[in-house]
N, C-alpha and C. Protein backbone atom coordinates (compact mmCIF):
# COMPACT_ATOMS: atom_id res chain seq x y z
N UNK A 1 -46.44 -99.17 -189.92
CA UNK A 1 -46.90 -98.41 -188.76
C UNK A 1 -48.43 -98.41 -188.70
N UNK A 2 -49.13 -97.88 -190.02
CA UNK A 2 -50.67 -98.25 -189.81
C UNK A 2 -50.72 -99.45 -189.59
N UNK A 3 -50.52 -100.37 -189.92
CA UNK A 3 -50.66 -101.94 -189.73
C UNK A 3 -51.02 -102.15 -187.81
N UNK A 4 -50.06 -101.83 -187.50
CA UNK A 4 -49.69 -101.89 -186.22
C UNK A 4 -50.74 -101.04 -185.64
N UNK A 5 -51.22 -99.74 -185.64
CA UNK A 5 -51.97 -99.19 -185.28
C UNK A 5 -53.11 -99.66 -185.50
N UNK A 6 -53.57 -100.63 -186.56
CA UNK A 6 -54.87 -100.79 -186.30
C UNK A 6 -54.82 -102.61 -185.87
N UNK A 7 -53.59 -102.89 -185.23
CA UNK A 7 -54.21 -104.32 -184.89
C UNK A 7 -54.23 -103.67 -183.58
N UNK A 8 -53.41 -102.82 -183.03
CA UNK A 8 -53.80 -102.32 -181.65
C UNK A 8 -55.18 -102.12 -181.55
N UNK A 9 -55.74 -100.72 -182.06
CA UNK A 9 -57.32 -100.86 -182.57
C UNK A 9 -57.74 -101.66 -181.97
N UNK A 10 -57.87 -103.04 -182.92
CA UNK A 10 -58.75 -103.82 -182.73
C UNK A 10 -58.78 -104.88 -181.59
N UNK A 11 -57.44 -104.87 -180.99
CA UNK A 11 -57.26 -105.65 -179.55
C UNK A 11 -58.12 -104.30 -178.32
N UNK A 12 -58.06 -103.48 -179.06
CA UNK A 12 -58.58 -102.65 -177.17
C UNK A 12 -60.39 -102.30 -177.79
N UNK A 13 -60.76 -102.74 -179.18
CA UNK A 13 -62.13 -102.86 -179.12
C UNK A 13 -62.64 -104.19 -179.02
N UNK A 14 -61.86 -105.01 -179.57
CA UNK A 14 -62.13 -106.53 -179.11
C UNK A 14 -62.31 -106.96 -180.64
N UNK A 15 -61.69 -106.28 -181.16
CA UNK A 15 -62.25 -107.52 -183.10
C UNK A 15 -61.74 -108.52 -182.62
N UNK A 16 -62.29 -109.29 -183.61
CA UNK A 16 -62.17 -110.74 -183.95
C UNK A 16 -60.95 -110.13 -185.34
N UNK A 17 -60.00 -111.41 -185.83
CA UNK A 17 -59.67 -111.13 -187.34
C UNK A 17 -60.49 -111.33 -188.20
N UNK A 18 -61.18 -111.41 -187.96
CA UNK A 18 -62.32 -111.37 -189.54
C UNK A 18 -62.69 -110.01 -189.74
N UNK A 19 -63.08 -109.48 -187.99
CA UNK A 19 -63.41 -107.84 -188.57
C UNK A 19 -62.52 -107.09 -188.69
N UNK A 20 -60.73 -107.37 -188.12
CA UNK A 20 -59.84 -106.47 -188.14
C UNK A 20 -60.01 -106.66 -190.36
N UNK A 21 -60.47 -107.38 -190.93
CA UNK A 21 -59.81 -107.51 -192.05
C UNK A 21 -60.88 -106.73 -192.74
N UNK A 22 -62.55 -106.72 -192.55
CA UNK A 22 -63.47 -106.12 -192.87
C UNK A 22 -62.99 -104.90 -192.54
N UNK A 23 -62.44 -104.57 -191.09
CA UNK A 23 -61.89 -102.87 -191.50
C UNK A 23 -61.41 -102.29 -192.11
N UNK A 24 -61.03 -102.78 -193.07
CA UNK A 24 -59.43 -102.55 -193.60
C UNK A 24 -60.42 -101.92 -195.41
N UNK A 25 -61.81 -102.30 -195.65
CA UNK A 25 -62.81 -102.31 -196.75
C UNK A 25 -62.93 -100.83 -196.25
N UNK A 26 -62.78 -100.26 -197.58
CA UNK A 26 -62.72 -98.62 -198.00
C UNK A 26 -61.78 -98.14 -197.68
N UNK A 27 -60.84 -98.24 -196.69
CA UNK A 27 -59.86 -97.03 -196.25
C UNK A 27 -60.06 -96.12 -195.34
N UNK A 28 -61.03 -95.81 -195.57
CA UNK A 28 -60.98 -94.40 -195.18
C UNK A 28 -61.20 -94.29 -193.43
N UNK A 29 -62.01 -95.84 -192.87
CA UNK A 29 -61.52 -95.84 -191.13
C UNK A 29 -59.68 -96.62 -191.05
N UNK A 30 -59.01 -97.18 -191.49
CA UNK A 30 -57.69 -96.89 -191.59
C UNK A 30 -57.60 -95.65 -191.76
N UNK A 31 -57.33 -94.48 -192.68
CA UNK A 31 -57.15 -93.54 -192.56
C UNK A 31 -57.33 -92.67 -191.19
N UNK A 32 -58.92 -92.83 -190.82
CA UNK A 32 -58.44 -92.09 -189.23
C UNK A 32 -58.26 -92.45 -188.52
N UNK A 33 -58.47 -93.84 -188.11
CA UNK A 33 -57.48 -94.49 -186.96
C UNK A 33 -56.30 -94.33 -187.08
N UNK A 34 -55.80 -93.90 -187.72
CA UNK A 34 -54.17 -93.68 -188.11
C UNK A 34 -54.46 -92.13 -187.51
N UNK A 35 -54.36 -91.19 -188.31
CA UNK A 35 -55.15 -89.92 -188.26
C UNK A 35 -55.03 -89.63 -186.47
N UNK A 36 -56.39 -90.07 -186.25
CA UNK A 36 -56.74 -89.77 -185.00
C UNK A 36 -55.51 -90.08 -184.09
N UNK A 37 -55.02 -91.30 -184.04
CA UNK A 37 -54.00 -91.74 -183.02
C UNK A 37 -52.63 -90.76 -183.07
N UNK A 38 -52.94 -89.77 -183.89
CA UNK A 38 -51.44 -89.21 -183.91
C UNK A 38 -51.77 -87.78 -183.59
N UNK A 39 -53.43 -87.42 -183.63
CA UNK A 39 -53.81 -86.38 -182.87
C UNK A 39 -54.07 -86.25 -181.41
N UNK A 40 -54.01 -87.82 -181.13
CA UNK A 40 -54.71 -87.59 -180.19
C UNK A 40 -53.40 -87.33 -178.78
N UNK A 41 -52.48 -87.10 -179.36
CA UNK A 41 -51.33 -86.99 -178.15
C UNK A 41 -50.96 -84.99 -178.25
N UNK A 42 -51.73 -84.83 -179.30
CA UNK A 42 -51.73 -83.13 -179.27
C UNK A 42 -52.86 -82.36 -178.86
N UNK A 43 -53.81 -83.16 -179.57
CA UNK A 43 -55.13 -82.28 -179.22
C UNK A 43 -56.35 -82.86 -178.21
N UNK A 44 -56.53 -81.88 -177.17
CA UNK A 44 -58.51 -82.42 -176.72
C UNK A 44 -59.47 -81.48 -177.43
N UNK A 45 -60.91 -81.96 -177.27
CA UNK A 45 -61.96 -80.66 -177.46
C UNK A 45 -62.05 -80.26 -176.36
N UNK A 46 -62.01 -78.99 -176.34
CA UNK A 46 -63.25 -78.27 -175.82
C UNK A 46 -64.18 -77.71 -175.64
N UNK A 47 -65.31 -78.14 -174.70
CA UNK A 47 -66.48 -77.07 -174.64
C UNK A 47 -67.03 -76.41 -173.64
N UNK A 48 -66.46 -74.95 -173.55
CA UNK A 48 -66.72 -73.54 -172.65
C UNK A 48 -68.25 -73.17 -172.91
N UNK A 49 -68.63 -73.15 -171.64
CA UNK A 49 -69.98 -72.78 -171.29
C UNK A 49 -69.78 -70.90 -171.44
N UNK A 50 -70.52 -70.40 -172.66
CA UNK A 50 -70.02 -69.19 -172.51
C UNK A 50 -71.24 -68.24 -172.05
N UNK A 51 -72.55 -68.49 -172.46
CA UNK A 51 -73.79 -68.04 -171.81
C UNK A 51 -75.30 -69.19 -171.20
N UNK A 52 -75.27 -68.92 -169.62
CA UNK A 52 -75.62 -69.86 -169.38
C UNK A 52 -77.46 -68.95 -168.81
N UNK A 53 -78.27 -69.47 -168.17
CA UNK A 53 -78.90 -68.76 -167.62
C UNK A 53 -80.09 -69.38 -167.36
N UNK A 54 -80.60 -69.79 -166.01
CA UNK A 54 -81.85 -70.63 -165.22
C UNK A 54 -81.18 -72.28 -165.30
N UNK A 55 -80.24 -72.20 -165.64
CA UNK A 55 -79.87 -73.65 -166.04
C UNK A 55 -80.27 -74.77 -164.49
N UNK A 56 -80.73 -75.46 -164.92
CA UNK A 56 -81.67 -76.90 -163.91
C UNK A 56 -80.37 -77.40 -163.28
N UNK A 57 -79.50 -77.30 -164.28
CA UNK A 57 -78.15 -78.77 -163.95
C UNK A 57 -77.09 -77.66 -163.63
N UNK A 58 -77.16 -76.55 -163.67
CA UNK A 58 -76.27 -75.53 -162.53
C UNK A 58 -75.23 -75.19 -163.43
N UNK A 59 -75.05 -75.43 -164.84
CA UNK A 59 -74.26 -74.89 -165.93
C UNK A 59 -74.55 -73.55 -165.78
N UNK A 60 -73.03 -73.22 -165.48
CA UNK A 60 -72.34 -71.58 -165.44
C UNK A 60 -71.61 -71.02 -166.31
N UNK A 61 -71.45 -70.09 -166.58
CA UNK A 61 -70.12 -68.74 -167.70
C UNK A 61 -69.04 -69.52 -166.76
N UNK A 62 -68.03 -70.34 -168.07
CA UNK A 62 -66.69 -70.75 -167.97
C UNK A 62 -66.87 -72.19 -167.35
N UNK A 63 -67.55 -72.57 -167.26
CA UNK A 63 -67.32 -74.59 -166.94
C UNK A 63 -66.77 -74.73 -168.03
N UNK A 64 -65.75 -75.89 -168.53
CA UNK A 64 -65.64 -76.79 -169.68
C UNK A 64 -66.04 -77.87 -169.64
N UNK A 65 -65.79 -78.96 -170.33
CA UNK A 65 -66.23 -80.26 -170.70
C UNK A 65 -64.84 -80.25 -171.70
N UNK A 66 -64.39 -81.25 -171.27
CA UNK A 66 -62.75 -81.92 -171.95
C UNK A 66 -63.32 -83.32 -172.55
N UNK A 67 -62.48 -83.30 -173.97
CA UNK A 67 -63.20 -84.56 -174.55
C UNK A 67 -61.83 -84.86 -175.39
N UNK A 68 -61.61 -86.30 -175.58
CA UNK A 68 -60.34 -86.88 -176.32
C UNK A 68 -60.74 -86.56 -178.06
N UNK A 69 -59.74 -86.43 -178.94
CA UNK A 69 -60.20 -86.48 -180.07
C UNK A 69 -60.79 -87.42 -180.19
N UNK A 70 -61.54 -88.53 -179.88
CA UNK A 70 -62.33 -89.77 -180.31
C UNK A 70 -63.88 -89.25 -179.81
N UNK A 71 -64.08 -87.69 -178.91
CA UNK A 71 -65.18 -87.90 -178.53
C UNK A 71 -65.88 -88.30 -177.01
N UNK A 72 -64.57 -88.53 -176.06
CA UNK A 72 -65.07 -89.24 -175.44
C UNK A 72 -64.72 -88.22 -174.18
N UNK A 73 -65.27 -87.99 -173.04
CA UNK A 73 -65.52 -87.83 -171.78
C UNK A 73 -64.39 -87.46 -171.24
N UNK A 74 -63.49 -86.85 -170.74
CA UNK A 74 -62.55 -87.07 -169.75
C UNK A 74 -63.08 -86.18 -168.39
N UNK A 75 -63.60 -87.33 -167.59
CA UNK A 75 -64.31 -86.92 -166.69
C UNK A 75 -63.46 -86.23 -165.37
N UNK A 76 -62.43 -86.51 -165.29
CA UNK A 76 -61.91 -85.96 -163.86
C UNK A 76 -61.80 -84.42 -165.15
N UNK A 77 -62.07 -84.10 -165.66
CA UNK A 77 -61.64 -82.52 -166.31
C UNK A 77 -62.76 -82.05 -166.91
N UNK A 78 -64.61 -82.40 -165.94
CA UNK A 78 -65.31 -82.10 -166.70
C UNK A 78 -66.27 -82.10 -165.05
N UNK A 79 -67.18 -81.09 -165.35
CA UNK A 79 -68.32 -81.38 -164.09
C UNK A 79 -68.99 -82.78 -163.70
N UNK A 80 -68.91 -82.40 -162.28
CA UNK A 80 -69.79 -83.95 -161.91
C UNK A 80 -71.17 -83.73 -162.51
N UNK A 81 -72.01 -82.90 -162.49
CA UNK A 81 -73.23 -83.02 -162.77
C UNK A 81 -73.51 -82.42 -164.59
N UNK A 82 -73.94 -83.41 -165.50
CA UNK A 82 -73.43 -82.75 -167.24
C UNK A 82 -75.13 -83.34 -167.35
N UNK A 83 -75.67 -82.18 -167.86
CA UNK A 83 -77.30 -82.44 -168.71
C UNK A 83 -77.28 -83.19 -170.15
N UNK A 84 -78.08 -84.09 -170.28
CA UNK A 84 -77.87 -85.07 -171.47
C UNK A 84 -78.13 -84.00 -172.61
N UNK A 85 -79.22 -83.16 -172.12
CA UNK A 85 -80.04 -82.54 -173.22
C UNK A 85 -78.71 -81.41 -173.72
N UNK A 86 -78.12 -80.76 -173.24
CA UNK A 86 -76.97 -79.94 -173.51
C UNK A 86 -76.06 -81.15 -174.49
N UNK A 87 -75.57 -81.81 -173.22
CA UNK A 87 -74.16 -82.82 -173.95
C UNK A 87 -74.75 -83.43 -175.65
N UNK A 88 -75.90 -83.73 -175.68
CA UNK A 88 -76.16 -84.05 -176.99
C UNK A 88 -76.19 -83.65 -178.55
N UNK A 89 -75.98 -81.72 -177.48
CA UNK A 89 -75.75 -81.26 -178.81
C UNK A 89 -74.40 -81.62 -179.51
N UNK A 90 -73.50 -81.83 -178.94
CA UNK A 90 -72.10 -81.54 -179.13
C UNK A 90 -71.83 -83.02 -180.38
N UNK A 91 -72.87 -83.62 -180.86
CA UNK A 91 -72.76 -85.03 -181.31
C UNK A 91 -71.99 -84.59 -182.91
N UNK A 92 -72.45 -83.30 -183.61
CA UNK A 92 -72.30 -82.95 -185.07
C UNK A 92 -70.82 -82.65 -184.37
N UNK A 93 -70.63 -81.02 -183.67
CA UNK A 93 -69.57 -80.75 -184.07
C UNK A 93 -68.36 -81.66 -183.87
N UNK A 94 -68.52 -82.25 -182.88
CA UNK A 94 -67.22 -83.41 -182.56
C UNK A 94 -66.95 -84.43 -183.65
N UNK A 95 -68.32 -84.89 -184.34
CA UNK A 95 -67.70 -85.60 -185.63
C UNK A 95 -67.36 -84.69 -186.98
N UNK A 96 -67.43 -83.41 -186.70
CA UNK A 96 -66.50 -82.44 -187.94
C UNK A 96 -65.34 -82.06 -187.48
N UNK A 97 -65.32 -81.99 -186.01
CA UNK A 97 -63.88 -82.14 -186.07
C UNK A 97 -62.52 -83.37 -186.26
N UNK A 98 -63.45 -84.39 -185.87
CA UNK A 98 -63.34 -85.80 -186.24
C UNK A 98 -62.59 -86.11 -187.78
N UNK A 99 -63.92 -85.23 -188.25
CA UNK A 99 -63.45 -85.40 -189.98
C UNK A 99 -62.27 -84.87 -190.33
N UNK A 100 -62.24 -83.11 -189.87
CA UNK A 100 -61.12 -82.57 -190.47
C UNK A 100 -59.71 -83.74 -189.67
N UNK A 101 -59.57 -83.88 -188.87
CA UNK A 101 -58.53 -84.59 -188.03
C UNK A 101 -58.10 -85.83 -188.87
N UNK A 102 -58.46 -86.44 -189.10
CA UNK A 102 -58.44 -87.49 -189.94
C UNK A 102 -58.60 -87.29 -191.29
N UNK A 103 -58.41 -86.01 -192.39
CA UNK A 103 -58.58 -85.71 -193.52
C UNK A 103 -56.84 -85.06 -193.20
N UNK A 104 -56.51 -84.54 -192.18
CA UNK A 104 -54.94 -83.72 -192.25
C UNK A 104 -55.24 -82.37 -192.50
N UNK A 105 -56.59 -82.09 -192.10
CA UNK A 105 -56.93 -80.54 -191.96
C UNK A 105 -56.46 -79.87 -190.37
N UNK A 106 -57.39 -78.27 -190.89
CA UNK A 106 -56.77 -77.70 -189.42
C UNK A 106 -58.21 -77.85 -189.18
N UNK A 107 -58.07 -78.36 -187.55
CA UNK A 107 -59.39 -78.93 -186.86
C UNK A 107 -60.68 -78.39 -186.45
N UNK A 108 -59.47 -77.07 -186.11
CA UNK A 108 -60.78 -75.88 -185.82
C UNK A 108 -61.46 -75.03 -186.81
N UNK A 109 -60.92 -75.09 -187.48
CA UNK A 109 -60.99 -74.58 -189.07
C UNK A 109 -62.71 -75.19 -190.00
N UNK A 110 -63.45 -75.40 -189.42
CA UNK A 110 -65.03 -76.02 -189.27
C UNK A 110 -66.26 -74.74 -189.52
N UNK A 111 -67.05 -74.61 -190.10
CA UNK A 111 -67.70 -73.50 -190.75
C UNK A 111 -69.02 -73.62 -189.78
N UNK A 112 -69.60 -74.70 -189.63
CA UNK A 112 -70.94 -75.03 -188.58
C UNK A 112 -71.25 -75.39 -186.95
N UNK A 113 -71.93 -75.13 -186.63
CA UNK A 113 -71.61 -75.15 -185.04
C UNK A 113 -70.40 -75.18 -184.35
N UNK A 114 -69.78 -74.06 -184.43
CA UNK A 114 -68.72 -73.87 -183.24
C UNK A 114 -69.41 -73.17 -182.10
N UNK A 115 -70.85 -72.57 -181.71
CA UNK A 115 -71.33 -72.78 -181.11
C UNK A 115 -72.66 -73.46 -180.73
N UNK A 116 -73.06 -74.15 -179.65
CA UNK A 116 -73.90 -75.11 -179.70
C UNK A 116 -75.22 -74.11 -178.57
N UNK A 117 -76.21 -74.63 -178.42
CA UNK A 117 -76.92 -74.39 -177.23
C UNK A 117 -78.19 -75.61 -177.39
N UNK A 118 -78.41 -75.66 -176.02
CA UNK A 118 -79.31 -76.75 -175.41
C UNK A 118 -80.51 -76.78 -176.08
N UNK A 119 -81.20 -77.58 -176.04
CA UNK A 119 -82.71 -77.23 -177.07
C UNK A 119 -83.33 -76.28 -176.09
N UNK A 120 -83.04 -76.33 -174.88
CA UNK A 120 -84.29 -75.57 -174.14
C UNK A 120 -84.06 -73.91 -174.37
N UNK A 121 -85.31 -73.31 -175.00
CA UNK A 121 -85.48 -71.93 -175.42
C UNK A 121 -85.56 -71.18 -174.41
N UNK A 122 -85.54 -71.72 -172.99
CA UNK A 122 -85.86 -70.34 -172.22
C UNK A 122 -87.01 -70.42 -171.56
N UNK A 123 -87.28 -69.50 -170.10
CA UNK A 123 -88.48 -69.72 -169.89
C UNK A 123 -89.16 -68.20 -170.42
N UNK A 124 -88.54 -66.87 -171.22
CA UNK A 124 -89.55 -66.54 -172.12
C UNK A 124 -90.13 -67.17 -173.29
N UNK A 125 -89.87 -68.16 -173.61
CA UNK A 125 -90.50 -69.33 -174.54
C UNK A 125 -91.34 -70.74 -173.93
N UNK A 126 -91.73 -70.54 -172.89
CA UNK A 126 -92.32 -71.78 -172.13
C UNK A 126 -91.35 -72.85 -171.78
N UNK A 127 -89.90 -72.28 -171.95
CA UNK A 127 -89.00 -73.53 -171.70
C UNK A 127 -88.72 -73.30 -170.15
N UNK A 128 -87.05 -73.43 -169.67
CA UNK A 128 -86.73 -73.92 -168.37
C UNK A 128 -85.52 -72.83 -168.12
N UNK A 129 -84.41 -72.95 -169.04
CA UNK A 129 -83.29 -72.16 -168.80
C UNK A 129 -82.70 -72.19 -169.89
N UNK A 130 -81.42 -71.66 -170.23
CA UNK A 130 -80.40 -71.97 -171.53
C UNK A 130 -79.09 -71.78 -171.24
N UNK A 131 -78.31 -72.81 -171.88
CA UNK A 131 -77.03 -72.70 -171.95
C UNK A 131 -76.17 -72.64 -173.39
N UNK A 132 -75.05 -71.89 -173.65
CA UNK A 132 -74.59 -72.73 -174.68
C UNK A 132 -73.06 -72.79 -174.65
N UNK A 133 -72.57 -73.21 -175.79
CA UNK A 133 -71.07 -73.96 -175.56
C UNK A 133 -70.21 -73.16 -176.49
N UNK A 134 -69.25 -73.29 -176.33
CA UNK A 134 -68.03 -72.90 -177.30
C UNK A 134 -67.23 -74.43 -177.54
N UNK A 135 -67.37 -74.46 -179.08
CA UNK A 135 -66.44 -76.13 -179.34
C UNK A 135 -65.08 -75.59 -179.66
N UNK A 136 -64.16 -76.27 -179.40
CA UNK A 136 -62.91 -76.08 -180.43
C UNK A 136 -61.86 -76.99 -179.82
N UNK A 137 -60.75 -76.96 -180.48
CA UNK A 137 -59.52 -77.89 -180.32
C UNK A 137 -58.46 -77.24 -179.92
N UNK A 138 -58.34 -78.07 -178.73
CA UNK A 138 -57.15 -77.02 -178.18
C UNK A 138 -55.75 -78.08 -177.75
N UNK A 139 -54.68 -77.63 -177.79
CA UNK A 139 -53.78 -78.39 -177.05
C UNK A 139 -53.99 -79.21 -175.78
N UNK A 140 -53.63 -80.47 -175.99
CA UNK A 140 -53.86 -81.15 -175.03
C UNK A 140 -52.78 -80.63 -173.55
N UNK A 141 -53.79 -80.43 -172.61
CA UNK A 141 -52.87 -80.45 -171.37
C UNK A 141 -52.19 -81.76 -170.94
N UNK A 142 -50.37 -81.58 -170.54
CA UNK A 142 -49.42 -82.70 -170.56
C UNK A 142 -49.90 -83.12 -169.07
């Protein structure tokens, strides 16, 4: 079954067999490509805008941002307009949840940033506005 899962893998990233075989060195990306592919039919992230305020890019209390366990975008379930400087924070916690997911932990179960906020301090700090996020793993909607 892993076998199979990771020649799939490597047909929808495009390996060559030389690198499907270099993947295969350490384990431990077998491990979450395996891992991941069997989360990923249960779980998305999410991230709830829970205090927002002057925000430039119009981030409000209760937007989300829907993301596949791999990290990635699911844009019809996410605002048209997303600030890089916000979205960038989200780079750590998504790869700890990443980790636990692919270790056979519980996902949300993560000790560091479960909440995130934008670098910008505010304009009582000479900044612009602030937002920040709520991360976590939630059941995927069917």
């Amino acid at each position: 079954m892993a076998e199979e899962i990771i020649r799939r893998y490597g047909q929808r990233v495009g390996y060559t067999e030389s690198e499907v075989e270099m993947f295969h060195e350490g384990g431990h990306r077998i491990r979450q490509v395996k891992r991941l592919s069997q989360a990923a039919s249960k779980y998305s992230i999410q991230a709830e805008v829970v205090s927002a305020k002057h925000c430039n890019s119009g981030h409000r209390i209760g937007q989300t941002f829907i993301l596949d366990v791999d990290g990635n975008f699911i844009s019809k379930l996410c605002p048209k307009k997303i600030c890089v400087y916000l979205i960038s924070q989200l780079a750590i916690p998504v790869a700890l949840i990443n980790e636990r997911l692919s270790e056979g932990l519980e996902p949300n179960d993560f000790h560091f940033m479960r909440y995130i906020r934008c670098p910008d301090a505010g304009v009582e700090c000479y900044g612009y506005g602030e937002v920040m996020l709520k991360i976590q793993v939630v059941p995927r909607a069917k």
